[in-house]
PDB file of N, CA and C in Angstrom:
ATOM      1  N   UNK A   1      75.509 190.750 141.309  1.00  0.00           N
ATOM      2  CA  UNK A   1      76.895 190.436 141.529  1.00  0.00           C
ATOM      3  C   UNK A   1      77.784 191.643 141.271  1.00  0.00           C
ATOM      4  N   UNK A   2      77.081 192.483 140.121  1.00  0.00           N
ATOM      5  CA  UNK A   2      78.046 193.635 139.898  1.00  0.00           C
ATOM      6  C   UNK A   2      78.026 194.614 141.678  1.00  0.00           C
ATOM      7  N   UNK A   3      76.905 194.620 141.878  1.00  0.00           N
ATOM      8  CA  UNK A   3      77.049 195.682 143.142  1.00  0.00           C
ATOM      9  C   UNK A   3      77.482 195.256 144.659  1.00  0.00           C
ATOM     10  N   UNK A   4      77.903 194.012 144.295  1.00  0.00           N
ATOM     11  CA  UNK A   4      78.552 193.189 145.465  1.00  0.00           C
ATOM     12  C   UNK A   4      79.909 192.851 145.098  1.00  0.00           C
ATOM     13  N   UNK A   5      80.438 193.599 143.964  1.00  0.00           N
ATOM     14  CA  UNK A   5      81.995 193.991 143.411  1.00  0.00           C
ATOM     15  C   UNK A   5      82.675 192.052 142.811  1.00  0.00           C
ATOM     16  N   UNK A   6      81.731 191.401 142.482  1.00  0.00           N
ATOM     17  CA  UNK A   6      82.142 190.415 142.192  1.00  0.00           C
ATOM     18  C   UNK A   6      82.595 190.427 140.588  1.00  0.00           C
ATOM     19  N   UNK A   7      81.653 191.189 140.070  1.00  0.00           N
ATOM     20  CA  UNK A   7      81.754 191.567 138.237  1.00  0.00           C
ATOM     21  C   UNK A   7      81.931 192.641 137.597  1.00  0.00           C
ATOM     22  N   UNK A   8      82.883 193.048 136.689  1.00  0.00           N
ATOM     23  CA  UNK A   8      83.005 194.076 136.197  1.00  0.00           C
ATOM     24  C   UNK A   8      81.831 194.254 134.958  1.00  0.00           C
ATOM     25  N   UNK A   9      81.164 195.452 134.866  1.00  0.00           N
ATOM     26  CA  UNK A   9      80.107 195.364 133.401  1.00  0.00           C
ATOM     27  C   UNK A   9      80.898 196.344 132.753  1.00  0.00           C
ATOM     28  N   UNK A  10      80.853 196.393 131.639  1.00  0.00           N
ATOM     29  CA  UNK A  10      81.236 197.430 130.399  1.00  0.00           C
ATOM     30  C   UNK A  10      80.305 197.063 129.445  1.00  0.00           C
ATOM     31  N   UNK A  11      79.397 198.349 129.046  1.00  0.00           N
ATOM     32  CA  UNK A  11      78.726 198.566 128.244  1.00  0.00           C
ATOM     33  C   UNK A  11      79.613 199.824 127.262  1.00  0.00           C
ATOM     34  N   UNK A  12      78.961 199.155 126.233  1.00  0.00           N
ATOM     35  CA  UNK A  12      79.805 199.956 125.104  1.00  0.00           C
ATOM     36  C   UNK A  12      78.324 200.577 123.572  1.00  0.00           C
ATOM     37  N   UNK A  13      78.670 201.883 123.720  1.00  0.00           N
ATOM     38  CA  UNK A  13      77.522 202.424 123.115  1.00  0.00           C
ATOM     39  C   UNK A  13      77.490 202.082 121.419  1.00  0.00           C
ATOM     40  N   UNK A  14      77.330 201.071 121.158  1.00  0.00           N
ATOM     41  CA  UNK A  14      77.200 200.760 119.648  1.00  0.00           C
ATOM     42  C   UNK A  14      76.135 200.435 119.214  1.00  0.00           C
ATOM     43  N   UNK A  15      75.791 200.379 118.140  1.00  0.00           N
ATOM     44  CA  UNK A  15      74.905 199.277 117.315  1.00  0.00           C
ATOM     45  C   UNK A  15      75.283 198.451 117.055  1.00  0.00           C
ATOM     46  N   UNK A  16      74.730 196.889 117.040  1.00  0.00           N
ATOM     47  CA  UNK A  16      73.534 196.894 117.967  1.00  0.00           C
ATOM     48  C   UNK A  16      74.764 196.952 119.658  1.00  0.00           C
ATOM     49  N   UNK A  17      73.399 197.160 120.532  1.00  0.00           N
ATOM     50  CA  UNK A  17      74.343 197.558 122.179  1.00  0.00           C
ATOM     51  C   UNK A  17      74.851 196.179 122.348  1.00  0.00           C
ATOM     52  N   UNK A  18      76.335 196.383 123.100  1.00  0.00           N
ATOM     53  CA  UNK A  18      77.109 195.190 123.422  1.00  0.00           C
ATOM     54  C   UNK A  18      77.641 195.412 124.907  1.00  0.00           C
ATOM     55  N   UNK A  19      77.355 194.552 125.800  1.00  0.00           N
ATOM     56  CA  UNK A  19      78.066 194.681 127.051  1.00  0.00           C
ATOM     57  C   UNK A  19      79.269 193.476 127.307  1.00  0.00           C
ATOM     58  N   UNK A  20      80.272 193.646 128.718  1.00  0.00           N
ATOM     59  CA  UNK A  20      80.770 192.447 128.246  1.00  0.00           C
ATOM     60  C   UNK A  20      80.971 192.534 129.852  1.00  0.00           C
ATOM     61  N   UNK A  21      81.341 191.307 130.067  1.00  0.00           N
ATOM     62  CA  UNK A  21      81.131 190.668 131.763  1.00  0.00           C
ATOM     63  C   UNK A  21      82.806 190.322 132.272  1.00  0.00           C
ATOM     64  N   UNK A  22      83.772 190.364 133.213  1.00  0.00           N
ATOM     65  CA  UNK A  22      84.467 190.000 133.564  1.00  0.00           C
ATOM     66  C   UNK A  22      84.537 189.900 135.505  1.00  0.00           C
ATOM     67  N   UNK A  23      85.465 188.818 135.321  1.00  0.00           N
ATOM     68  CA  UNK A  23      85.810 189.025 137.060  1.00  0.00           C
ATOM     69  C   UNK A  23      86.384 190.269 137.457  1.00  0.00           C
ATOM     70  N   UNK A  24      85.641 190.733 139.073  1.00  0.00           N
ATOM     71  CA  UNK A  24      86.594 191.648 139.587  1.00  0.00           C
ATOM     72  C   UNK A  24      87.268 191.067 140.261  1.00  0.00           C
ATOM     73  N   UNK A  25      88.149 191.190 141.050  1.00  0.00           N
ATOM     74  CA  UNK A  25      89.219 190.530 141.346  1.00  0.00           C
ATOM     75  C   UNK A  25      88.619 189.901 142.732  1.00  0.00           C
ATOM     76  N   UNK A  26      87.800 190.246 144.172  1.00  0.00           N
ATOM     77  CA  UNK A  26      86.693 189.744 144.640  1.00  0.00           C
ATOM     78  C   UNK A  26      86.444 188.888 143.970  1.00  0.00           C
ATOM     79  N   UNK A  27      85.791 188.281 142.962  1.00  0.00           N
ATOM     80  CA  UNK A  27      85.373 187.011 142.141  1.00  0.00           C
ATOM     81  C   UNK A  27      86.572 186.111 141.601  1.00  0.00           C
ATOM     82  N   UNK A  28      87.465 186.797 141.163  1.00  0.00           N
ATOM     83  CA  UNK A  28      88.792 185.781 141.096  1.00  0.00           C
ATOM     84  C   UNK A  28      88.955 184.903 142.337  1.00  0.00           C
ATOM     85  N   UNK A  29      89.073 185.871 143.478  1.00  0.00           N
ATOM     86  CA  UNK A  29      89.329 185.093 144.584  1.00  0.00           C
ATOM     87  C   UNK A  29      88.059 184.151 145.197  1.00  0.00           C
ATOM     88  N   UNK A  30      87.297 183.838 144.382  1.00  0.00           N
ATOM     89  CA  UNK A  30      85.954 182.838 144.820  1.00  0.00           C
ATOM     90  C   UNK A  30      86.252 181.843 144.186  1.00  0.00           C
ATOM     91  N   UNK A  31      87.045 182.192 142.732  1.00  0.00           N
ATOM     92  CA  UNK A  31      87.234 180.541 142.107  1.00  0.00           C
ATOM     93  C   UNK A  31      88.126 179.483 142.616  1.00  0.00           C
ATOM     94  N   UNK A  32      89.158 179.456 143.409  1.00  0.00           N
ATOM     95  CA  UNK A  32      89.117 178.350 144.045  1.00  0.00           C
ATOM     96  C   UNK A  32      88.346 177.769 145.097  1.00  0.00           C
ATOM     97  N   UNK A  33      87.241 178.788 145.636  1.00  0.00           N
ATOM     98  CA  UNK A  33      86.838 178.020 146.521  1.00  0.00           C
ATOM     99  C   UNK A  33      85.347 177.235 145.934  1.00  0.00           C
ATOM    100  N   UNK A  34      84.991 178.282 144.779  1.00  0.00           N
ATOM    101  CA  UNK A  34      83.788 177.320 144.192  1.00  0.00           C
ATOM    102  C   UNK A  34      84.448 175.711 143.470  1.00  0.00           C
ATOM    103  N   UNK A  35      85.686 175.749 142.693  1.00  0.00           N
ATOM    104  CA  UNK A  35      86.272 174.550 142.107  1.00  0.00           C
ATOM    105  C   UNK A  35      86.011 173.768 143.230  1.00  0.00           C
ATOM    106  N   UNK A  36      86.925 173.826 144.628  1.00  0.00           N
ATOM    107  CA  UNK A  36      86.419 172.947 145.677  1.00  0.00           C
ATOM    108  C   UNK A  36      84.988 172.016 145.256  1.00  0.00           C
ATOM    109  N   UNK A  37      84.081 173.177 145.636  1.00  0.00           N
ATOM    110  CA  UNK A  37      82.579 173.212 145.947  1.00  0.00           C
ATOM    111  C   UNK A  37      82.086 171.690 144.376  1.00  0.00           C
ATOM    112  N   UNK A  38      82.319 172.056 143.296  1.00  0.00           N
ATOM    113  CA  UNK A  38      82.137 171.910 141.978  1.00  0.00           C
ATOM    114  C   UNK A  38      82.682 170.421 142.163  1.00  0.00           C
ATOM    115  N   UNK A  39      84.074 169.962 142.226  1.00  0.00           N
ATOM    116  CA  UNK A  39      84.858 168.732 142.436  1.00  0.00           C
ATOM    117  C   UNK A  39      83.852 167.891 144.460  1.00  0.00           C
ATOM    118  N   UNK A  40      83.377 168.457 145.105  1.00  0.00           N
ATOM    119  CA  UNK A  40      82.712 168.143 146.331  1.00  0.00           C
ATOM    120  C   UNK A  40      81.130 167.405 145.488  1.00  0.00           C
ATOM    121  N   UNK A  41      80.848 168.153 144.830  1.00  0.00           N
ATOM    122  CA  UNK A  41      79.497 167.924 143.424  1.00  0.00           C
ATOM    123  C   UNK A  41      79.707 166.566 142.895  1.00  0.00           C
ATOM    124  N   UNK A  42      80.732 166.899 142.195  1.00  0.00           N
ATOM    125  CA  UNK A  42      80.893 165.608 141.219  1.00  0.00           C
ATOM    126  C   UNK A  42      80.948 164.334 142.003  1.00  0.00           C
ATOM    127  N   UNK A  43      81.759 164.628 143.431  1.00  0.00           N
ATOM    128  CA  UNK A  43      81.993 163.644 144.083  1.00  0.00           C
ATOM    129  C   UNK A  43      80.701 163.054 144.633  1.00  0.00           C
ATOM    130  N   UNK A  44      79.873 163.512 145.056  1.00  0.00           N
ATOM    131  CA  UNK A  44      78.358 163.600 145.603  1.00  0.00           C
ATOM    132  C   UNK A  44      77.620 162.755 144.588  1.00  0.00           C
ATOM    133  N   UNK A  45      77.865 163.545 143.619  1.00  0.00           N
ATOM    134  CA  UNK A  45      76.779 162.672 142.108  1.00  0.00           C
ATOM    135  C   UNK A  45      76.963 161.367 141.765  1.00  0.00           C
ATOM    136  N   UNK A  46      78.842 161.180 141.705  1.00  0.00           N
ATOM    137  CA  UNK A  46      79.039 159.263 141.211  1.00  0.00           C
ATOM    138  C   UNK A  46      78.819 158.474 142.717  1.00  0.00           C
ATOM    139  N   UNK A  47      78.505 159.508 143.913  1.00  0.00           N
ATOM    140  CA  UNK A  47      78.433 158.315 144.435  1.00  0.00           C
ATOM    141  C   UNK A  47      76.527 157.949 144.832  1.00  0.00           C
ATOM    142  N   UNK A  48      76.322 158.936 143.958  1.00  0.00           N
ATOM    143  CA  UNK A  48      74.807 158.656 144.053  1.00  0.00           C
ATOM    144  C   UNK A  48      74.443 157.575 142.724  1.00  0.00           C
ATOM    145  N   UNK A  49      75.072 157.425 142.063  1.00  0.00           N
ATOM    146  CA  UNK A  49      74.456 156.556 140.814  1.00  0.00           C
ATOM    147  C   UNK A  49      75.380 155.427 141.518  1.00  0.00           C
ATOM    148  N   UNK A  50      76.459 155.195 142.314  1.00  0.00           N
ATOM    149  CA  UNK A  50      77.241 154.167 142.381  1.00  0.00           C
ATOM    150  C   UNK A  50      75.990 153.027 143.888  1.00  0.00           C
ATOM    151  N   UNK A  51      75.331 154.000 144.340  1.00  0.00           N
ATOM    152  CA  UNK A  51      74.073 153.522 145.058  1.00  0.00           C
ATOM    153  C   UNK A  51      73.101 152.463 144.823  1.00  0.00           C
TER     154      UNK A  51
END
């Protein structure tokens, strides 16, 4: 995901090593369309137990 500009990595040279993960802004703009996707899910699932 990092080399498809979706995630920023920062590694930071300490003991012990610590990296840390954020959106690049490419990935900001995916979260509304995964929420869609996520709320399309839920909807899918109650109506599978409502079966």
């Amino acid at each position: 995901m990092e080399s498809s500009g979706l995630i920023v990595r920062k590694q930071y040279m300490e003991i012990p090593p610590r990296v840390e993960y954020s959106l690049a802004q490419a990935g900001k703009e995916l979260v509304p369309s995964l929420e869609s996707l996520e709320k399309w899910g839920r909807m899918m699932q109650k109506q599978a137990y409502e079966e």
